[in-house]
Protein backbone atom coordinates (compact mmCIF):
# COMPACT_ATOMS: atom_id res chain seq x y z
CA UNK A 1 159.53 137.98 137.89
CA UNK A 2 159.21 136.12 140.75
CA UNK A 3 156.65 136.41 143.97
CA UNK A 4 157.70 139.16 146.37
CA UNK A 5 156.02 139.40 149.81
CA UNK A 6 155.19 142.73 151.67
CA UNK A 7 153.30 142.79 155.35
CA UNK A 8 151.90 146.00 156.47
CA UNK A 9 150.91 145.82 160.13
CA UNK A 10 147.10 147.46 161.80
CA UNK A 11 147.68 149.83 164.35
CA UNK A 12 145.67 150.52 167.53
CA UNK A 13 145.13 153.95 169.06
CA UNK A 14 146.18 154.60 172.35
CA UNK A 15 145.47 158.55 172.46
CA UNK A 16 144.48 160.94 169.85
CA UNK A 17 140.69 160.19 169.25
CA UNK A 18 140.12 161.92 166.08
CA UNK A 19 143.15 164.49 166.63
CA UNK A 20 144.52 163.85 163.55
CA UNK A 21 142.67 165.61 161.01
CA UNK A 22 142.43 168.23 163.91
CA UNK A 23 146.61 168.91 163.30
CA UNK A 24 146.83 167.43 166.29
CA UNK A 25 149.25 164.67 167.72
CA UNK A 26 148.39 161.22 168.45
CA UNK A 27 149.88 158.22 170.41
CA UNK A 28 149.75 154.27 168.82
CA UNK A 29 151.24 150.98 168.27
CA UNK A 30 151.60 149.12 165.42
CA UNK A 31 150.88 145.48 165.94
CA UNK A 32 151.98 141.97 164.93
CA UNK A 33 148.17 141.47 163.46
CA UNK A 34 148.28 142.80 159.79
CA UNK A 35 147.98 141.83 156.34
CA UNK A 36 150.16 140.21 154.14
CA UNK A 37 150.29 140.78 150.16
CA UNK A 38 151.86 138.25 147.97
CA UNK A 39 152.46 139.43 144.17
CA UNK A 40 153.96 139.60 140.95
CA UNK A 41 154.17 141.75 138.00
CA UNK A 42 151.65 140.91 135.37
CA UNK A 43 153.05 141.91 131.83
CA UNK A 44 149.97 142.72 129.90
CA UNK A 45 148.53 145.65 132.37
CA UNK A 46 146.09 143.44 134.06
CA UNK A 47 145.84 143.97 138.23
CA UNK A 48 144.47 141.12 139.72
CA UNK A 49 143.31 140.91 142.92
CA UNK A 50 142.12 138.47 145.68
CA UNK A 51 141.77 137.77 149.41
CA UNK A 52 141.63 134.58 151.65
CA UNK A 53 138.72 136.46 152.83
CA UNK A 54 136.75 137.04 149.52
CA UNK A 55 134.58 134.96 147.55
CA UNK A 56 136.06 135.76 144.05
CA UNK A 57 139.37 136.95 141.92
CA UNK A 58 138.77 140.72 140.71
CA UNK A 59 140.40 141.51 137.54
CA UNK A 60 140.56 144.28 135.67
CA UNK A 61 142.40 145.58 132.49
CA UNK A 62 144.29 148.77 133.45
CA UNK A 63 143.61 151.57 130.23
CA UNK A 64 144.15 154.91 131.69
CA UNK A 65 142.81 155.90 134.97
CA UNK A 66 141.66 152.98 137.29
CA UNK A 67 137.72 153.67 138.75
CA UNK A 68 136.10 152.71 142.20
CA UNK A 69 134.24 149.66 142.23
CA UNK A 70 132.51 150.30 145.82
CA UNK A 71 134.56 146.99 146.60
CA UNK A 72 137.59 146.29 149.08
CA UNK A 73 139.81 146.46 146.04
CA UNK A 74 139.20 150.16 146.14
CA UNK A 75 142.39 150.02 148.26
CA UNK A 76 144.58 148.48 146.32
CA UNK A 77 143.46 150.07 143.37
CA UNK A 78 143.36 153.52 145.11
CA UNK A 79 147.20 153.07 145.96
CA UNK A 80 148.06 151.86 142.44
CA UNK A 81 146.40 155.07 140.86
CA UNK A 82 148.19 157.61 143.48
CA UNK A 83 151.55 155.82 142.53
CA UNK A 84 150.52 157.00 138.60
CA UNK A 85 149.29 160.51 139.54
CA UNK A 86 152.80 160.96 140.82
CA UNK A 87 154.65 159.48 138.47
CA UNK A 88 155.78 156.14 138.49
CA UNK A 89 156.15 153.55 136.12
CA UNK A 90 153.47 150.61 137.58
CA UNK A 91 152.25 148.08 134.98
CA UNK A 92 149.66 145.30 135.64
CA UNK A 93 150.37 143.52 139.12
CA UNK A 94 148.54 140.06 140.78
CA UNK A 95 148.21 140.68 144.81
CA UNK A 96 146.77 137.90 146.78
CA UNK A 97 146.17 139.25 150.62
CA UNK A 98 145.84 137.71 153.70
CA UNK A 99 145.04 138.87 157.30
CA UNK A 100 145.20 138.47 160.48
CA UNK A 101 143.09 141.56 161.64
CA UNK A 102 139.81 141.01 163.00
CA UNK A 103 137.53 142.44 160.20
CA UNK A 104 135.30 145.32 161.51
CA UNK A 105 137.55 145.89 164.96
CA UNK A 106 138.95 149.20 164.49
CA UNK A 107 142.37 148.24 163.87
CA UNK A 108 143.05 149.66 160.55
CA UNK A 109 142.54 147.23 157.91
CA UNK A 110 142.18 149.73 155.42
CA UNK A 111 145.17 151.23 156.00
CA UNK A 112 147.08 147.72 156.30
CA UNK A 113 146.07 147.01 153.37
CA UNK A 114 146.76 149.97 151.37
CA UNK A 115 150.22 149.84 152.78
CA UNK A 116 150.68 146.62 152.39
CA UNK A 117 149.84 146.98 148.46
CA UNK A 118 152.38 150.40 147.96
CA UNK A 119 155.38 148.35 150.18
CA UNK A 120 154.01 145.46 147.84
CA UNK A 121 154.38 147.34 144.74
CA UNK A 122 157.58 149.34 145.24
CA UNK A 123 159.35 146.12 145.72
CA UNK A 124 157.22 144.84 142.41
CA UNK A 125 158.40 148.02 140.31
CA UNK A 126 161.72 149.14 142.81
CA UNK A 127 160.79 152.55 143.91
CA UNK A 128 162.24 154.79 146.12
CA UNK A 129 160.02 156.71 147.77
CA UNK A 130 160.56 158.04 151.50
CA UNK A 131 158.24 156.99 154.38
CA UNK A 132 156.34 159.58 155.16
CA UNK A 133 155.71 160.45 151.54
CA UNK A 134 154.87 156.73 151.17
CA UNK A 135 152.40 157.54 154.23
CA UNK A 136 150.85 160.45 152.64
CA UNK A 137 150.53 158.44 149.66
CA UNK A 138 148.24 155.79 150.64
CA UNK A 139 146.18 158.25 152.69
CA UNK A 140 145.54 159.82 149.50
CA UNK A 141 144.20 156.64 148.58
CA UNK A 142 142.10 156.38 150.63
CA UNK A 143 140.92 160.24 150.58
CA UNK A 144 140.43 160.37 146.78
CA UNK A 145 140.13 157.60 145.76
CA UNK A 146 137.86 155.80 148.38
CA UNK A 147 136.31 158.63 149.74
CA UNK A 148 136.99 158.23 153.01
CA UNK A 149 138.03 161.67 155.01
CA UNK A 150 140.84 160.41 157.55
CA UNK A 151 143.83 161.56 158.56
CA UNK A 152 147.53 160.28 158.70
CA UNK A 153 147.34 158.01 161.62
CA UNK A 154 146.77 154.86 160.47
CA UNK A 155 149.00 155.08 157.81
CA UNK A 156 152.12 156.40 159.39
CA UNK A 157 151.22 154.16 162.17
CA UNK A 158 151.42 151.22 159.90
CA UNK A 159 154.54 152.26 157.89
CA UNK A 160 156.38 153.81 161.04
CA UNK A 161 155.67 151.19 164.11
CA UNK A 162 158.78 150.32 166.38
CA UNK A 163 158.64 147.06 168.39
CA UNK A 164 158.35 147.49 171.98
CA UNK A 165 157.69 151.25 171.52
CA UNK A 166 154.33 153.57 170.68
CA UNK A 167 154.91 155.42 168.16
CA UNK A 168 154.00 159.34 168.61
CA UNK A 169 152.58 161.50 165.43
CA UNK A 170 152.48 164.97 165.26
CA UNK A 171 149.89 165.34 162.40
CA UNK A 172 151.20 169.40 161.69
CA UNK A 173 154.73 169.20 161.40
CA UNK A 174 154.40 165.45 160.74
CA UNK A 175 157.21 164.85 163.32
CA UNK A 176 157.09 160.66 164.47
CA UNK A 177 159.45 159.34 166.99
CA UNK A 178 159.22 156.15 169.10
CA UNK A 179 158.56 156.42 172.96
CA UNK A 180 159.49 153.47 175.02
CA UNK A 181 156.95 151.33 176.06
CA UNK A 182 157.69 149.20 179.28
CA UNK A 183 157.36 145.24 179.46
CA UNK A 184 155.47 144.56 182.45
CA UNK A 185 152.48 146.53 180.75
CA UNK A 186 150.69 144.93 177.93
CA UNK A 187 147.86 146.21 175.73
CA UNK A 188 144.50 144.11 175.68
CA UNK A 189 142.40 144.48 172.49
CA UNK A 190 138.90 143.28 172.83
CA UNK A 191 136.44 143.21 169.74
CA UNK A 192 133.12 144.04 170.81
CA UNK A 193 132.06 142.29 167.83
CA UNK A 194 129.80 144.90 166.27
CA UNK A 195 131.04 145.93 162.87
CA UNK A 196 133.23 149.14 162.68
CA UNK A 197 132.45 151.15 159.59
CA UNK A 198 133.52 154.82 158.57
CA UNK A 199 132.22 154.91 155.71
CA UNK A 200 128.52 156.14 157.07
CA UNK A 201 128.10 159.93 157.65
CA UNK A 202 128.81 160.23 161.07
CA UNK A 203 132.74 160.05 161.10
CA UNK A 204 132.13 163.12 158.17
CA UNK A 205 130.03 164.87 160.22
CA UNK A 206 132.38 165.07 163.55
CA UNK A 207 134.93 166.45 161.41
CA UNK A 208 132.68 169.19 160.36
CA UNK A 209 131.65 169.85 163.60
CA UNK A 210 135.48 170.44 164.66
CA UNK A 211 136.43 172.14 161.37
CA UNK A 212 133.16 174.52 162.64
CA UNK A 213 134.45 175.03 165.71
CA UNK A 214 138.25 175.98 164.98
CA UNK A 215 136.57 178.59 162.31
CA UNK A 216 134.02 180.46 165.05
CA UNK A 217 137.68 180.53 167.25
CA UNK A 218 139.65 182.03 164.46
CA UNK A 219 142.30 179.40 164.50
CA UNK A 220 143.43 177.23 161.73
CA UNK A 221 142.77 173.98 164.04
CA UNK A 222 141.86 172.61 166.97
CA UNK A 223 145.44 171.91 167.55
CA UNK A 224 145.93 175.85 168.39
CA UNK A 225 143.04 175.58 170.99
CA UNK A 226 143.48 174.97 175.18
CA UNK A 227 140.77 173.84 176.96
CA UNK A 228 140.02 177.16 178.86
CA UNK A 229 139.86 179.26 175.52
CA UNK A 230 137.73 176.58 174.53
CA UNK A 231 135.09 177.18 176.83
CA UNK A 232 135.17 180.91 176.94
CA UNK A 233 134.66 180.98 173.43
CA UNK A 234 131.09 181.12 171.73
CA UNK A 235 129.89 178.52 169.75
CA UNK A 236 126.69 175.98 169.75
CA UNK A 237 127.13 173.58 172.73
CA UNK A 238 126.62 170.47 170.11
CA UNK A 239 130.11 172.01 168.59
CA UNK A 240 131.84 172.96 171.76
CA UNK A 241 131.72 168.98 172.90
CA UNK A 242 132.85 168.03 169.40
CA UNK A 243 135.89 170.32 169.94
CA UNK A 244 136.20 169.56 173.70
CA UNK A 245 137.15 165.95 173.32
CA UNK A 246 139.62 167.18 170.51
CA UNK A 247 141.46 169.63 172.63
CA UNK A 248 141.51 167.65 175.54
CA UNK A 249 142.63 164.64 173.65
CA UNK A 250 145.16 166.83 172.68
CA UNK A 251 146.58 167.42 176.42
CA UNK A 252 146.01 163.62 177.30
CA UNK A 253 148.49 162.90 174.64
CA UNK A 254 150.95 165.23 175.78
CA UNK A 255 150.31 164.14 179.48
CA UNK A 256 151.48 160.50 178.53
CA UNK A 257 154.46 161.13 176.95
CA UNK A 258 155.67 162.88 180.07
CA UNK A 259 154.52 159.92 182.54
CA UNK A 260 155.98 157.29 180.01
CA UNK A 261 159.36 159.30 179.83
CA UNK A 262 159.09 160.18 183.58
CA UNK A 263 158.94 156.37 184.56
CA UNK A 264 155.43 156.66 185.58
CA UNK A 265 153.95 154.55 182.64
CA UNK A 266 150.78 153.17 184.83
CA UNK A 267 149.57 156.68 184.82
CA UNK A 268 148.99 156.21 180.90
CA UNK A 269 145.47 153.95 182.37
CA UNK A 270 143.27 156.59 184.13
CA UNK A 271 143.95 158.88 181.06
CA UNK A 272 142.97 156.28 178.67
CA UNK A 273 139.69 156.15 181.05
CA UNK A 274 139.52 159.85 180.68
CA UNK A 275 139.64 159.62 177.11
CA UNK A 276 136.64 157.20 176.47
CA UNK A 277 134.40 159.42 178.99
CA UNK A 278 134.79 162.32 176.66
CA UNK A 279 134.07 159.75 173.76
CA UNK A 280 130.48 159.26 175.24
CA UNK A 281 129.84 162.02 176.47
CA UNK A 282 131.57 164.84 174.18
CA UNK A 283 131.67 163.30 171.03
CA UNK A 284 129.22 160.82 170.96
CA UNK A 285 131.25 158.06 168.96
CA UNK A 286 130.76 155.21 171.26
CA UNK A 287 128.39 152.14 171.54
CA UNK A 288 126.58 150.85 174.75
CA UNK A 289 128.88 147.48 173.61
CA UNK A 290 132.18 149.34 173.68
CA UNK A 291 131.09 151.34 176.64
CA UNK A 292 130.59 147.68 178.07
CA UNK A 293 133.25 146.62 177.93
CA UNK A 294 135.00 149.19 178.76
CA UNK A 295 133.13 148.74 182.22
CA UNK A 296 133.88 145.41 182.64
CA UNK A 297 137.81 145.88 181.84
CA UNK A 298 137.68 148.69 184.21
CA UNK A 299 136.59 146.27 186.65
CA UNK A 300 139.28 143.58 186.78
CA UNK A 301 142.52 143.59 188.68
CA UNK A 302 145.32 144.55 186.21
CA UNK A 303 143.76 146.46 184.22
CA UNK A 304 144.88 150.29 184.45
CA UNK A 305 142.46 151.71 182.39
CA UNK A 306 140.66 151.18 179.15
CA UNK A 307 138.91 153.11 175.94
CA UNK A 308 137.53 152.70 172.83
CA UNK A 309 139.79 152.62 169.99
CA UNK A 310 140.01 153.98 166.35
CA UNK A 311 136.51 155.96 164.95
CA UNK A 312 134.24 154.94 167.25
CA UNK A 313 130.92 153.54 166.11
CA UNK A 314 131.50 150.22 167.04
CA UNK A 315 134.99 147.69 166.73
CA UNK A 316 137.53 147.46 169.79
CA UNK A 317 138.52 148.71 173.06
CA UNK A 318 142.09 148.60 174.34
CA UNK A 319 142.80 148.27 177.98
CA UNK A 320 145.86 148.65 179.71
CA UNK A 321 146.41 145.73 181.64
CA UNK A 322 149.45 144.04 183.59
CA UNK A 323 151.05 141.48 181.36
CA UNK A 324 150.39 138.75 184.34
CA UNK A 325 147.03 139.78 184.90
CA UNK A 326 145.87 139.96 181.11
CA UNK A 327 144.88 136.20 180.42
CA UNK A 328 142.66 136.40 183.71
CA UNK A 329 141.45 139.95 182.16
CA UNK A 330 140.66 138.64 178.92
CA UNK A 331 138.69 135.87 180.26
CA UNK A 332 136.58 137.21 182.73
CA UNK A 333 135.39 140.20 179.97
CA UNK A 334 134.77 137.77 177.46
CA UNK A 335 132.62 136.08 180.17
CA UNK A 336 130.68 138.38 181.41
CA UNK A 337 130.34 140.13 178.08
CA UNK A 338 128.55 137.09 176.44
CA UNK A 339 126.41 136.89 179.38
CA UNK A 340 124.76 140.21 178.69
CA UNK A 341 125.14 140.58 175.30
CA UNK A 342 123.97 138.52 172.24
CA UNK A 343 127.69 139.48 170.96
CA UNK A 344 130.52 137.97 171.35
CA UNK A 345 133.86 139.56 172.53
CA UNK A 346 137.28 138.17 171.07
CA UNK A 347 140.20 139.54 173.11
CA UNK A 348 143.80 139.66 172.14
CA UNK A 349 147.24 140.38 174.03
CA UNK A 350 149.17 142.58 171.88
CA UNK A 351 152.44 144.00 172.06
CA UNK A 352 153.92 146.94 170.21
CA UNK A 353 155.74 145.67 166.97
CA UNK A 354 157.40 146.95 163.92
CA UNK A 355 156.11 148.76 161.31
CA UNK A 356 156.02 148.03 157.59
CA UNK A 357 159.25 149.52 156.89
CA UNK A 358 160.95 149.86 159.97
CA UNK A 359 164.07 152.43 160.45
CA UNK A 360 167.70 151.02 160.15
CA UNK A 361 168.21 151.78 163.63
């Protein structure tokens, strides 16, 4: 057969810090940074994979049940065994990735590249299989198979992204639609260039902490929580701040989508500000580097407002800057960032773009 090509963009969070194992809803925009997987079918069961970005070819003979490796190819091979647990007919496959996400940032290279592999492989082996389910699907992957406890934000971010629009997830009903995002506003992604990884204990730990929380309240999730029931209710204060940036993450999301379908999209900044206060101070999944430069982006003309973005613990911030004012934005972080760091910052103007399989319309 010959080579078929599937890119699967990353995704950065505008609102919904950790709302979306919460069954809570979540604002983001998939970008035109991603990964790309080239392939073909391999006849004799053999996957073999490789990246631009890795030293070696990883090859393996498929005979029943593919196992982790503690390697990158977990993805890949995490997507490939969900597509067998449910049922379809995938042989042996070569995928040869590259990217063009900054590695460690925050931006949902996992996710990239697990949907870039099932977009990859349903075009490999032609499979129908809806969106969302395809969504779902590589979260699994990376749930069971990886071992990594996220939600479905990345994902459906990655699969559902509409250019020039954020795209809005309801993580209960699963509900996505597009909300318009206006061109004079752009969205500045800096790397604070200290590694991102979720992978340690502590993004497991916050979501115990909220799962904690919603049980002493009775509810089923933080989604079913205000903030004034949230502080009237008893629990340890350690858990109340895990659930407080939660809830009002929540409301911030909910307070955008009326000021970006109101006309008043520059209000989206000082709640993005909002949102990375309650990051340091509620649920404690910042860095002095990302809280940095979120200073320093604060600081500049044209910028609206900025936060950290994805888990936490290091990676990216996104500020919400003025399309004219970005390049003098970009420069003067980076500047003063290096100055006071021994890291260097890498900043990127990004607009919202489409998804991996973008709708008809």
């Amino acid at each position: 057969m010959t080579q078929v090509t599937a890119f699967a963009p990353g995704r950065v969070e505008i609102l919904g810090n950790h709302t979306d194992y919460n069954g809570g809803v979540v604002l983001s925009a998939a970008l035109q940074l991603g990964i790309t997987a080239k392939g073909r079918r391999l006849s004799d069961g053999e996957i073999r994979l490789s990246s631009s970005g890795a030293p070696r070819v990883a090859e393996i003979q498929r005979a029943g049940s593919l196992l982790r490796t503690g390697e990158w190819i977990d993805y890949p091979l995490g997507v490939a065994e969900m597509l067998a647990q449910a049922g379809a007919e995938v042989g042996g496959f070569e995928a040869i990735y590259e990217s063009t996400l900054p590695v460690g940032a925050g931006l949902s290279s996992s996710a990239a590249l697990e949907v870039a592999t099932a977009v990859l492989l349903t075009r490999l082996y032609p499979l129908e299989i809806p969106r969302m389910d395809l969504a779902k699907l590589c979260r699994r992957a990376e749930n069971e198979f990886v071992g990594v406890n996220c939600g479905l934000l990345d994902q459906a971010s990655s699969i559902f992204g509409k250019k020039d629009h954020l795209v809005y997830l309801d993580c209960r009903s699963e509900a996505v639609d597009a909300i318009p995002f206006p061109s004079h506003l752009g969205l500045l992604i800096i790397n604070s260039g200290v590694k991102h990884a979720l992978t340690g204990g502590e993004y497991n730990e916050r979501r115990e902490q909220c799962f904690e929380a919603a049980r002493r309240m009775g509810v089923a999730a933080l989604r079913d929580v205000s903030s004034v029931q949230l502080e009237a209710a008893e629990m340890p204060e350690s858990t109340r701040r895990r659930a407080r940036h939660v809830v009002g993450e929540n409301e911030r999301v909910f307070s955008a989508i009326n000021a970006l379908r109101s006309g008043c999209p520059e209000d989206l900044g000082p709640l993005m500000s909002a949102s990375h206060r309650s990051s340091v101070e509620n649920f404690e999944n910042s860095t002095p580097e990302l809280d940095l430069l979120v200073s320093l982006a604060d600081a500049q003309r044209g910028c609206l407002g900025a936060r950290l973005t994805g888990g936490g613990f290091g990676g990216a911030i996104v500020a919400l800057v003025e399309i004219e004012a970005a390049e003098s934005v970009r420069v003067a972080v980076e500047s003063a960032y290096a100055s006071q760091t021994s890291h260097k910052a890498i900043g990127i103007l990004c607009r919202a773009g489409d998804g991996a399989l973008p709708s008809a319309d």
